[in-house]
C-alpha atoms as a PDB file:
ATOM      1  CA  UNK A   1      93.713 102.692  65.768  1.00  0.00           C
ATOM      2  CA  UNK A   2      95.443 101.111  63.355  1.00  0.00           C
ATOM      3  CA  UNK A   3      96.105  97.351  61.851  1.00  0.00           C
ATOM      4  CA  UNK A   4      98.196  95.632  59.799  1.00  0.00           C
ATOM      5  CA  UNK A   5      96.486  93.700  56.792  1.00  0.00           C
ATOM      6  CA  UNK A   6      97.998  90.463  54.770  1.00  0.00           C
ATOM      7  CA  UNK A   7     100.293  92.188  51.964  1.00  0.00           C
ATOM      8  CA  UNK A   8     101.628  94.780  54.492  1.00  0.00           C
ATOM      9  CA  UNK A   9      98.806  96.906  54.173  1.00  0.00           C
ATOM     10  CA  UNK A  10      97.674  99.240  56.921  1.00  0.00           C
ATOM     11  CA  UNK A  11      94.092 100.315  58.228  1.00  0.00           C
ATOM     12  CA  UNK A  12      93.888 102.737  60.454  1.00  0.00           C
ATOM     13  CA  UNK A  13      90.015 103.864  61.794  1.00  0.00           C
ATOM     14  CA  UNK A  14      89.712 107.613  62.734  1.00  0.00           C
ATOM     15  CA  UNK A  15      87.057 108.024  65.511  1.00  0.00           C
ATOM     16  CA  UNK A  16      85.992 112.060  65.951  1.00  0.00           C
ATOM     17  CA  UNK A  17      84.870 113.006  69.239  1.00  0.00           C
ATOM     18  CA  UNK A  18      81.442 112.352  69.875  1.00  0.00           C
ATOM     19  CA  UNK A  19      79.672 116.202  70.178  1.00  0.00           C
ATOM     20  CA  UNK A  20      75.880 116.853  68.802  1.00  0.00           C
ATOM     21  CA  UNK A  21      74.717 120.477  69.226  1.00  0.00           C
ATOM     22  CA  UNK A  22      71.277 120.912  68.959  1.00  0.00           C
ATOM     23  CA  UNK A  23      71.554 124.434  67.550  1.00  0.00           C
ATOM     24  CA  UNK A  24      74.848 125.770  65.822  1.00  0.00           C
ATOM     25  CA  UNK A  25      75.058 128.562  62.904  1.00  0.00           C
ATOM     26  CA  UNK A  26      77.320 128.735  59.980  1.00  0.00           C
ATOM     27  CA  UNK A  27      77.632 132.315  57.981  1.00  0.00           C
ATOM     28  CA  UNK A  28      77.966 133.242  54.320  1.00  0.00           C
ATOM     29  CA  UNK A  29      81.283 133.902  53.577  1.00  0.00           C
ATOM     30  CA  UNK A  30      82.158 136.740  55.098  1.00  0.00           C
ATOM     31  CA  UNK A  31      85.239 139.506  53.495  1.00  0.00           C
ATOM     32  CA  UNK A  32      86.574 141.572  56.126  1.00  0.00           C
ATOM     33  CA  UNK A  33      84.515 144.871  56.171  1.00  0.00           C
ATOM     34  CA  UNK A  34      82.262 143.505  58.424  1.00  0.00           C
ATOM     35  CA  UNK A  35      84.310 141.584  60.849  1.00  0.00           C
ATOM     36  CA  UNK A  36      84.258 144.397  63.157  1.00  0.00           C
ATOM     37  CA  UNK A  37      80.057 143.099  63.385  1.00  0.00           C
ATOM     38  CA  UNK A  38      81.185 139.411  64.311  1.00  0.00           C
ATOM     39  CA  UNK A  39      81.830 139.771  68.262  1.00  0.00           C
ATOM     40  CA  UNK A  40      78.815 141.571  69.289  1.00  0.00           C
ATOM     41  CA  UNK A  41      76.698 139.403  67.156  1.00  0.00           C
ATOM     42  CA  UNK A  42      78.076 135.769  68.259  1.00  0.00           C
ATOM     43  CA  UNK A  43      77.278 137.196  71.778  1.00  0.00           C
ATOM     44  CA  UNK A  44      73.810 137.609  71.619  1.00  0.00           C
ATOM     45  CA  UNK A  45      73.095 134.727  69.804  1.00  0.00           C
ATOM     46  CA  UNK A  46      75.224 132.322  72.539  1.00  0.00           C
ATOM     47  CA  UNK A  47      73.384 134.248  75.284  1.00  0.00           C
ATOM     48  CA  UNK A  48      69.872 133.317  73.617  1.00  0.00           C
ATOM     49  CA  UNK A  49      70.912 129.679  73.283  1.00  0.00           C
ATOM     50  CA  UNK A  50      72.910 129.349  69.876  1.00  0.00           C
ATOM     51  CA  UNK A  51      75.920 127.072  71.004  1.00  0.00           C
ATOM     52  CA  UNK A  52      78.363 126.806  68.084  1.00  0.00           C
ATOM     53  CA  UNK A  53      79.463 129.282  65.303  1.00  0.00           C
ATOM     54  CA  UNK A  54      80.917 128.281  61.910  1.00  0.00           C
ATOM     55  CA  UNK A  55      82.552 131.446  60.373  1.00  0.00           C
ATOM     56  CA  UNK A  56      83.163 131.368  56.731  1.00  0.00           C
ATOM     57  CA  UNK A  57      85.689 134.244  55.861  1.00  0.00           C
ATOM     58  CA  UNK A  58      86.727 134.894  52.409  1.00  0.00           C
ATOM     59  CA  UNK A  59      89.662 136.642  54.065  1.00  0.00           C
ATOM     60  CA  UNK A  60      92.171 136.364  56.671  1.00  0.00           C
ATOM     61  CA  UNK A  61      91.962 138.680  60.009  1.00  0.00           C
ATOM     62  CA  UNK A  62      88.932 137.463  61.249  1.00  0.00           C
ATOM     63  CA  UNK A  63      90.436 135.782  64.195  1.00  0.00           C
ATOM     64  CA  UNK A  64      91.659 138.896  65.956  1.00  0.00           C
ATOM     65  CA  UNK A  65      88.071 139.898  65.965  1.00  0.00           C
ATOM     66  CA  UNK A  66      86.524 136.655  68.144  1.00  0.00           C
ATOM     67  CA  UNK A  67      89.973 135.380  69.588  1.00  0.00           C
ATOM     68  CA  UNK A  68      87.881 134.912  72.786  1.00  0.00           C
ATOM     69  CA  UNK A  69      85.286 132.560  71.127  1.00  0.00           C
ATOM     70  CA  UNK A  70      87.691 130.577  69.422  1.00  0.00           C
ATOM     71  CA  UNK A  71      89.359 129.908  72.422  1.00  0.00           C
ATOM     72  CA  UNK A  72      86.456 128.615  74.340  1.00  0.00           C
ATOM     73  CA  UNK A  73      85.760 126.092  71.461  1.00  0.00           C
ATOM     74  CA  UNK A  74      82.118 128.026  70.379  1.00  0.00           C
ATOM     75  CA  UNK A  75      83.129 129.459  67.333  1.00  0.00           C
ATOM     76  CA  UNK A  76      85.512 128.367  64.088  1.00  0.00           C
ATOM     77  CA  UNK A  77      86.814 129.932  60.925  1.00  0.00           C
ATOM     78  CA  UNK A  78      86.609 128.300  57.958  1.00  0.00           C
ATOM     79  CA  UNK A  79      88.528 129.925  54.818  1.00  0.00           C
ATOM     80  CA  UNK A  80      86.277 129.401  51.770  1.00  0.00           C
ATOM     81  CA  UNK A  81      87.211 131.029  48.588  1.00  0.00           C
ATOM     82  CA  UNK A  82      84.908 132.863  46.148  1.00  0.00           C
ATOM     83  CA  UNK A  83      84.618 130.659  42.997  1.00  0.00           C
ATOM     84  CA  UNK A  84      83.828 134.196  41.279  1.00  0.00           C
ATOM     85  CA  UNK A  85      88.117 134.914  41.603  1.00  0.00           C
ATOM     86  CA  UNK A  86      88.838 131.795  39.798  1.00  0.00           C
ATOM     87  CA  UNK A  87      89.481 132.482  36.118  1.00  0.00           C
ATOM     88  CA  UNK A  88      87.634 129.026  35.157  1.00  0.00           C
ATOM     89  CA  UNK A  89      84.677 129.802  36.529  1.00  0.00           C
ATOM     90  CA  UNK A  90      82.062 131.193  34.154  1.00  0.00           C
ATOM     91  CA  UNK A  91      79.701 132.794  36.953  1.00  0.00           C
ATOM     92  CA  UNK A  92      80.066 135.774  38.343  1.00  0.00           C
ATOM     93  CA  UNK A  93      76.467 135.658  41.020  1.00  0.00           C
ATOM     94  CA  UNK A  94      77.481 136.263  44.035  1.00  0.00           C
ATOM     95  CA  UNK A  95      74.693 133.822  45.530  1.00  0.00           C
ATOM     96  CA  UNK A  96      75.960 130.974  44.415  1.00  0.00           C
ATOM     97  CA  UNK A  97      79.385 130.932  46.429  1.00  0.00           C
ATOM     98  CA  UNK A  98      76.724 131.520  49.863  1.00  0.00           C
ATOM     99  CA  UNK A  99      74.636 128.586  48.452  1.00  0.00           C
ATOM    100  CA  UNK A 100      77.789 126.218  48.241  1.00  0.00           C
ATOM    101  CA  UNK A 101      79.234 127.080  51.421  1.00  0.00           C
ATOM    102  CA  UNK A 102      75.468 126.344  53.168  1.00  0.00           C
ATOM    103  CA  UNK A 103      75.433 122.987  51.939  1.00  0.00           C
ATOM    104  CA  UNK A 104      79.198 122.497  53.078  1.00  0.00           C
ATOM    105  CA  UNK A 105      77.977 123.176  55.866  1.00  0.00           C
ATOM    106  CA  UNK A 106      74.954 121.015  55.979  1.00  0.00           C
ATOM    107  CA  UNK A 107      76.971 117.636  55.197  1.00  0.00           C
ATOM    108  CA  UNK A 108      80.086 118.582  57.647  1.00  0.00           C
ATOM    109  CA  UNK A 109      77.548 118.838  59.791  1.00  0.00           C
ATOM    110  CA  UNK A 110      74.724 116.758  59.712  1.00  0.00           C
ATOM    111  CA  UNK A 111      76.008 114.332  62.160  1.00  0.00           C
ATOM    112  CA  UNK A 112      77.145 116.854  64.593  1.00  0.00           C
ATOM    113  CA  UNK A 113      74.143 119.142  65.055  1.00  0.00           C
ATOM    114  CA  UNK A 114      70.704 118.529  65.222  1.00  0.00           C
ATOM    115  CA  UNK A 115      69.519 122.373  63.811  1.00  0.00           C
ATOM    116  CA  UNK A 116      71.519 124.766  61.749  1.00  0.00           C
ATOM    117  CA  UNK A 117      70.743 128.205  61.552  1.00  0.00           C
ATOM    118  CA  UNK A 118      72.076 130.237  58.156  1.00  0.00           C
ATOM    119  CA  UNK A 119      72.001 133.998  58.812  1.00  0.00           C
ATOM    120  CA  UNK A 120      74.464 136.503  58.189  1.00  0.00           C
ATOM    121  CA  UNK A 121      75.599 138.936  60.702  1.00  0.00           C
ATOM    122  CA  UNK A 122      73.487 141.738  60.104  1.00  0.00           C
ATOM    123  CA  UNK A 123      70.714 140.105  60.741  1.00  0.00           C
ATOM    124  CA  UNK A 124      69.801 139.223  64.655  1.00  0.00           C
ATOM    125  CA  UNK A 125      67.157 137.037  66.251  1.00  0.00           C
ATOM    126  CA  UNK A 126      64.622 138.683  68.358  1.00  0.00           C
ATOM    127  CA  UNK A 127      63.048 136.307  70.325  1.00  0.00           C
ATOM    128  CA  UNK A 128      59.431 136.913  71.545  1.00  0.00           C
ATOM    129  CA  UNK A 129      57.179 133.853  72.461  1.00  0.00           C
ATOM    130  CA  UNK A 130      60.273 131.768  73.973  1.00  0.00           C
ATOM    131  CA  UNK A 131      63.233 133.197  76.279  1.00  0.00           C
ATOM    132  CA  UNK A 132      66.094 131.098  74.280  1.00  0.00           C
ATOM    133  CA  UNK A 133      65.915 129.658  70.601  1.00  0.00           C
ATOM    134  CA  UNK A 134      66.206 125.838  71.662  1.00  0.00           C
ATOM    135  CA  UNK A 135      63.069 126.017  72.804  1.00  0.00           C
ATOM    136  CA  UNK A 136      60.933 127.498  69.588  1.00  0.00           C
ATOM    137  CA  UNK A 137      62.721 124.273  68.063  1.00  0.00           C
ATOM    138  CA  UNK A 138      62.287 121.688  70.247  1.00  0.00           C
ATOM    139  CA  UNK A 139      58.416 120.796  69.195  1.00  0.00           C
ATOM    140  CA  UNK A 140      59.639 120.469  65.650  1.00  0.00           C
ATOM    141  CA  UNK A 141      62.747 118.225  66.842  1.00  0.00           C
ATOM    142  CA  UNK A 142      62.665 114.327  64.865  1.00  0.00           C
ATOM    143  CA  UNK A 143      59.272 115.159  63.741  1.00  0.00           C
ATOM    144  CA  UNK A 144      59.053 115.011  59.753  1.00  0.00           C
ATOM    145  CA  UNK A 145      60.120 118.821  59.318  1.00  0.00           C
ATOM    146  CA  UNK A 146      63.376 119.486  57.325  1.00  0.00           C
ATOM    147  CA  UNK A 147      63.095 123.647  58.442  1.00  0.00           C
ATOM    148  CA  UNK A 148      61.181 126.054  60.122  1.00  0.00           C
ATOM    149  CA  UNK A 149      61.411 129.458  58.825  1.00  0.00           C
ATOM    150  CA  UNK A 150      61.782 132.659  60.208  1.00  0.00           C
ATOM    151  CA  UNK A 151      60.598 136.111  58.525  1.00  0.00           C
ATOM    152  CA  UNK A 152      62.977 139.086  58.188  1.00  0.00           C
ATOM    153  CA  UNK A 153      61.990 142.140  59.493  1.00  0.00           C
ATOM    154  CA  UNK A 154      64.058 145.371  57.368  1.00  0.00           C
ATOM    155  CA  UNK A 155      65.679 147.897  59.657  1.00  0.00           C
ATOM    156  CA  UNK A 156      67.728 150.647  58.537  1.00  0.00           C
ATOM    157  CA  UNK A 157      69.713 153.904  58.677  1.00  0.00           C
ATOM    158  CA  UNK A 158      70.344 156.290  56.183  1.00  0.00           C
ATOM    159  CA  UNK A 159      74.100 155.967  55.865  1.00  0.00           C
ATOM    160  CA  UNK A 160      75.821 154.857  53.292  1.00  0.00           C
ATOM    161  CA  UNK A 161      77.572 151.950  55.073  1.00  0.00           C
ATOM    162  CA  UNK A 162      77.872 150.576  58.620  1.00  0.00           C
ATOM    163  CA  UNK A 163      80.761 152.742  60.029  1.00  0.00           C
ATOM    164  CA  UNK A 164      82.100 151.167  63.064  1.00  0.00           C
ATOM    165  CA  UNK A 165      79.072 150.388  64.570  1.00  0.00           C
ATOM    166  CA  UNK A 166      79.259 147.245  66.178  1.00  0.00           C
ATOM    167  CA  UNK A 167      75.909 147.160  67.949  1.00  0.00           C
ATOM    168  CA  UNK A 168      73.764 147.836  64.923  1.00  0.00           C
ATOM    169  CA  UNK A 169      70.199 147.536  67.122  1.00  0.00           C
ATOM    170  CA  UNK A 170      71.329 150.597  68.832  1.00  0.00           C
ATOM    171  CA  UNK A 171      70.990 153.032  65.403  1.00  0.00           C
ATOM    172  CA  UNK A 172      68.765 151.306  62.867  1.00  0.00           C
ATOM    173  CA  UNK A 173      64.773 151.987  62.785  1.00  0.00           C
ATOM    174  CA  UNK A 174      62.571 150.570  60.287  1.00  0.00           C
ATOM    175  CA  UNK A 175      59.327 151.958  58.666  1.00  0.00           C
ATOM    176  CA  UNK A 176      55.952 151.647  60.559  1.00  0.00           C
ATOM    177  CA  UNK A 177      54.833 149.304  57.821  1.00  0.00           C
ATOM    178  CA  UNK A 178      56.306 146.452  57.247  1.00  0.00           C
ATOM    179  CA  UNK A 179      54.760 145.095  53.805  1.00  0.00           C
ATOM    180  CA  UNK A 180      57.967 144.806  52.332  1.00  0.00           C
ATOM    181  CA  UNK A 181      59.569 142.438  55.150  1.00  0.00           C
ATOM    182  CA  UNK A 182      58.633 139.569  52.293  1.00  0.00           C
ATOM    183  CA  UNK A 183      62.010 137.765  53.113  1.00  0.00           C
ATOM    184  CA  UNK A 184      62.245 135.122  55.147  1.00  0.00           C
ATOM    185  CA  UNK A 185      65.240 132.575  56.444  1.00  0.00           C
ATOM    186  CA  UNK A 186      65.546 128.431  57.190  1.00  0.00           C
ATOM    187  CA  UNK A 187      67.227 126.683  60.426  1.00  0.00           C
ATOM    188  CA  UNK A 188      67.051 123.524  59.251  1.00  0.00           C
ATOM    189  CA  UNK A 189      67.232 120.473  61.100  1.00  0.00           C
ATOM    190  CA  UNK A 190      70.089 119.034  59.361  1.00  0.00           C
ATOM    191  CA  UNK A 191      69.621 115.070  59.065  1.00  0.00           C
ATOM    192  CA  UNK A 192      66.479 115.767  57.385  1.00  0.00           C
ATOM    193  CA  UNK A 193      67.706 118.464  54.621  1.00  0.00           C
ATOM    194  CA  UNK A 194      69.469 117.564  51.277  1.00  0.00           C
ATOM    195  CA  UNK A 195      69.716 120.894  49.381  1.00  0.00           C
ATOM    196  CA  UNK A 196      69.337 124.054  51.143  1.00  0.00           C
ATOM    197  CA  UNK A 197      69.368 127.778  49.319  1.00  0.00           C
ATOM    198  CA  UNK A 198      69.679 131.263  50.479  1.00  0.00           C
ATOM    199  CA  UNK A 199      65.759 131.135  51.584  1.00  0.00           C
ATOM    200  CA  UNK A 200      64.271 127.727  51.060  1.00  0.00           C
ATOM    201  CA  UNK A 201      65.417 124.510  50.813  1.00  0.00           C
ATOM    202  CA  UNK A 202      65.099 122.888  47.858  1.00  0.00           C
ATOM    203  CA  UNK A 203      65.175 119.116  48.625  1.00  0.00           C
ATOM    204  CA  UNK A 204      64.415 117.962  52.263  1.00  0.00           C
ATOM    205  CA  UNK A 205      61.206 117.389  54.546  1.00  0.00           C
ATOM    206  CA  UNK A 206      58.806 120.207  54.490  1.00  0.00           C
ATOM    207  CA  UNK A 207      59.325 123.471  56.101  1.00  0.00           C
ATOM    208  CA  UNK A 208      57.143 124.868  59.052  1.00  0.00           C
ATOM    209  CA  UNK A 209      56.426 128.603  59.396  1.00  0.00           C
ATOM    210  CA  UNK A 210      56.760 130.564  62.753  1.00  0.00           C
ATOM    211  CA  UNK A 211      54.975 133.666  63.591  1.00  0.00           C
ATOM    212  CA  UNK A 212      56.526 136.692  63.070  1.00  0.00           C
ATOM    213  CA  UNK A 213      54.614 137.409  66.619  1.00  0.00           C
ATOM    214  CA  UNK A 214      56.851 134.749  68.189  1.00  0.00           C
ATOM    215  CA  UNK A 215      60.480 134.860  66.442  1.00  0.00           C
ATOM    216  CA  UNK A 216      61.886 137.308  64.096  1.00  0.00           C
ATOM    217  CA  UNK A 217      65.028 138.146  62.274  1.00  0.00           C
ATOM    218  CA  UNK A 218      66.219 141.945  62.476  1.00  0.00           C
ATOM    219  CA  UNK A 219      68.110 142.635  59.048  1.00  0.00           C
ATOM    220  CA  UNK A 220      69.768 146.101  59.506  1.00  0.00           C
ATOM    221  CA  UNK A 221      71.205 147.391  56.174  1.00  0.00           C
ATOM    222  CA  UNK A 222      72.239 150.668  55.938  1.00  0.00           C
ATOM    223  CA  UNK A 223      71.193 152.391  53.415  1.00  0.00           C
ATOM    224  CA  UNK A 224      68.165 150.290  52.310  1.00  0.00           C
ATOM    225  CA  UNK A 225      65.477 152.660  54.342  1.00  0.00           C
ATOM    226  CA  UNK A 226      63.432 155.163  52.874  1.00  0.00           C
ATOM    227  CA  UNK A 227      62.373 158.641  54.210  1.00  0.00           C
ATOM    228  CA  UNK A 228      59.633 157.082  56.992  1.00  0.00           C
ATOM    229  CA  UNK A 229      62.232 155.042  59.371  1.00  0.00           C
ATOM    230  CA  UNK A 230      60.201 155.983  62.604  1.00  0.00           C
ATOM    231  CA  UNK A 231      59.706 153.096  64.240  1.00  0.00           C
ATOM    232  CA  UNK A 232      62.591 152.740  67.111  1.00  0.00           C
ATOM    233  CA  UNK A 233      64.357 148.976  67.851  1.00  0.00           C
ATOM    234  CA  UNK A 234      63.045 148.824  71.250  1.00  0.00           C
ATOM    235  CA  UNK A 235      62.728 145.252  71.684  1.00  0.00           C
ATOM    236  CA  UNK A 236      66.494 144.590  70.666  1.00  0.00           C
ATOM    237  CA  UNK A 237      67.579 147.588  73.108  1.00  0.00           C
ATOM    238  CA  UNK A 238      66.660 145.220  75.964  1.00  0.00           C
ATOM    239  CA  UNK A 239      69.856 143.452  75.292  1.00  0.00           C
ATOM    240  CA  UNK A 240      72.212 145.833  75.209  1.00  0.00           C
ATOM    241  CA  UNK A 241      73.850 146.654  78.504  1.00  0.00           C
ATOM    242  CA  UNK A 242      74.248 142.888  79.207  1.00  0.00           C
ATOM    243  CA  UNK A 243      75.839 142.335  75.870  1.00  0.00           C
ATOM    244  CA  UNK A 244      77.783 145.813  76.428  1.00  0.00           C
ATOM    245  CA  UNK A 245      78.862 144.281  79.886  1.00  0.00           C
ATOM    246  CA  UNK A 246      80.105 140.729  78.241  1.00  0.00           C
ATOM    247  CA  UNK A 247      81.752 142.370  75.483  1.00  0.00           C
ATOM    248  CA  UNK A 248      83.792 144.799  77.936  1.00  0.00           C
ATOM    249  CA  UNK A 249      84.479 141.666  80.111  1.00  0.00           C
ATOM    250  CA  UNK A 250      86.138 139.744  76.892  1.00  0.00           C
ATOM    251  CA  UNK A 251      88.245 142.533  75.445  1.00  0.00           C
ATOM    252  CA  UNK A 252      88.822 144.774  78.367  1.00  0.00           C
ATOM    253  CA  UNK A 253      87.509 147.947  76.059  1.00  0.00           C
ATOM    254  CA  UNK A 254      84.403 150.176  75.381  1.00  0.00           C
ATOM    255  CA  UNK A 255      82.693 149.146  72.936  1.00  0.00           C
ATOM    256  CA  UNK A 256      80.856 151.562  71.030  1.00  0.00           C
ATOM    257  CA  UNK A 257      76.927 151.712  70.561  1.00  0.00           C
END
């Protein structure tokens, strides 16, 4: 709406539409040798209760990949660039593009979700305690806790890169110890978070730990695992033929696994 001031000066008032997620994600910037990962991985995550995606892509083609969830309004791309290919800038860490496009992501959306998950696609929630995600946040939710964080689990194969894998639970093992899992990632509930970094945030309300028993983030990276990978992802194959099933549904092709 719009009105006209003394002096011939107009004011116009923009109102967005009123939506507030409880849980959405937004990814690191993302270049395009793993978009082939992005489907299968926004389906799980929406059938386990994440409602909104927020795809940073550092380059273009990513659409062709999730047309489907762009066109029912759960996911959208955002084109951020690396400051690293800007001649002015002095930097060349990689984390500290990821870190700025988090916190972009914290103020777009601190009015407009009440968590935010930051996880990158190779790394998938398996959920233990709880059938859905909502509901290992909801005790935590307008309480004074700015995160709760979730420990990374390593899994791996002993390829050099992905391939065309698109269901990565379906290859990866990890080692029957887990000592070096020392990693851990925020979902932050986003009104009460400043600052956020890769794995902490850094000026907010304090952060709650979750069991590892309960909730835990799968990180499979090829070609991290050492000779012992014997330990087989069978809690994640659970998953599988349903996601298989959706995936076939959306894109009318087999996908591989």
């Amino acid at each position: 709406t719009c009105t006209q001031h003394v002096g011939g000066l107009q004011v116009c008032q923009f109102h967005e539409p009123e939506r507030r997620d409880f849980l959405v994600t937004c990814t690191q910037p993302m270049n395009s040798n793993v978009f082939h990962l992005v489907a299968p991985w926004i389906e799980h995550h929406r059938r386990i209760g994440m409602e909104r995606f927020y795809l940073y892509a550092e380059h273009l083609g990513l659409e062709k990949h999730v047309a489907p969830f762009l066109k029912s309004n759960i996911s959208e791309i955002r084109m951020w660039m690396d400051p690293r290919k800007n001649s002015y800038w002095p930097i060349t860490f990689r984390p500290l593009s990821q870190v700025a496009a988090m916190n972009d992501c914290v103020y777009r959306l601190m009015d407009h979700a009440k968590w935010i998950a930051f996880f990158d696609v190779d790394e998938w929630f398996h959920p233990f305690k709880h059938a859905t995600l909502p509901q290992f946040f909801q005790p935590f939710t307008d309480k004074d806790v700015g995160a709760v964080q979730v420990w990374t689990w390593y899994f791996s194969h002993r390829a050099k890169d992905d391939g065309a894998e698109m269901l990565l639970s379906s290859n990866y093992k990890r080692e029957s110890s887990v000592t070096d899992r020392r990693r851990s990632k925020n979902i932050i509930q986003a009104q009460k978070v400043q600052i956020i970094s890769v794995h902490k945030v850094m000026f907010g309300a304090r952060t709650e730990p979750l069991s590892e028993h309960d909730l835990r983030l799968n990180h499979y990276r090829a070609g991290y695992g050492k000779s012992s990978l014997t330990v087989d992802d069978d809690g994640m194959h659970q998953y599988e033929p349903s996601l298989i099933s959706s995936l076939q549904r959306y894109y009318s092709r087999t996908v591989p696994g």
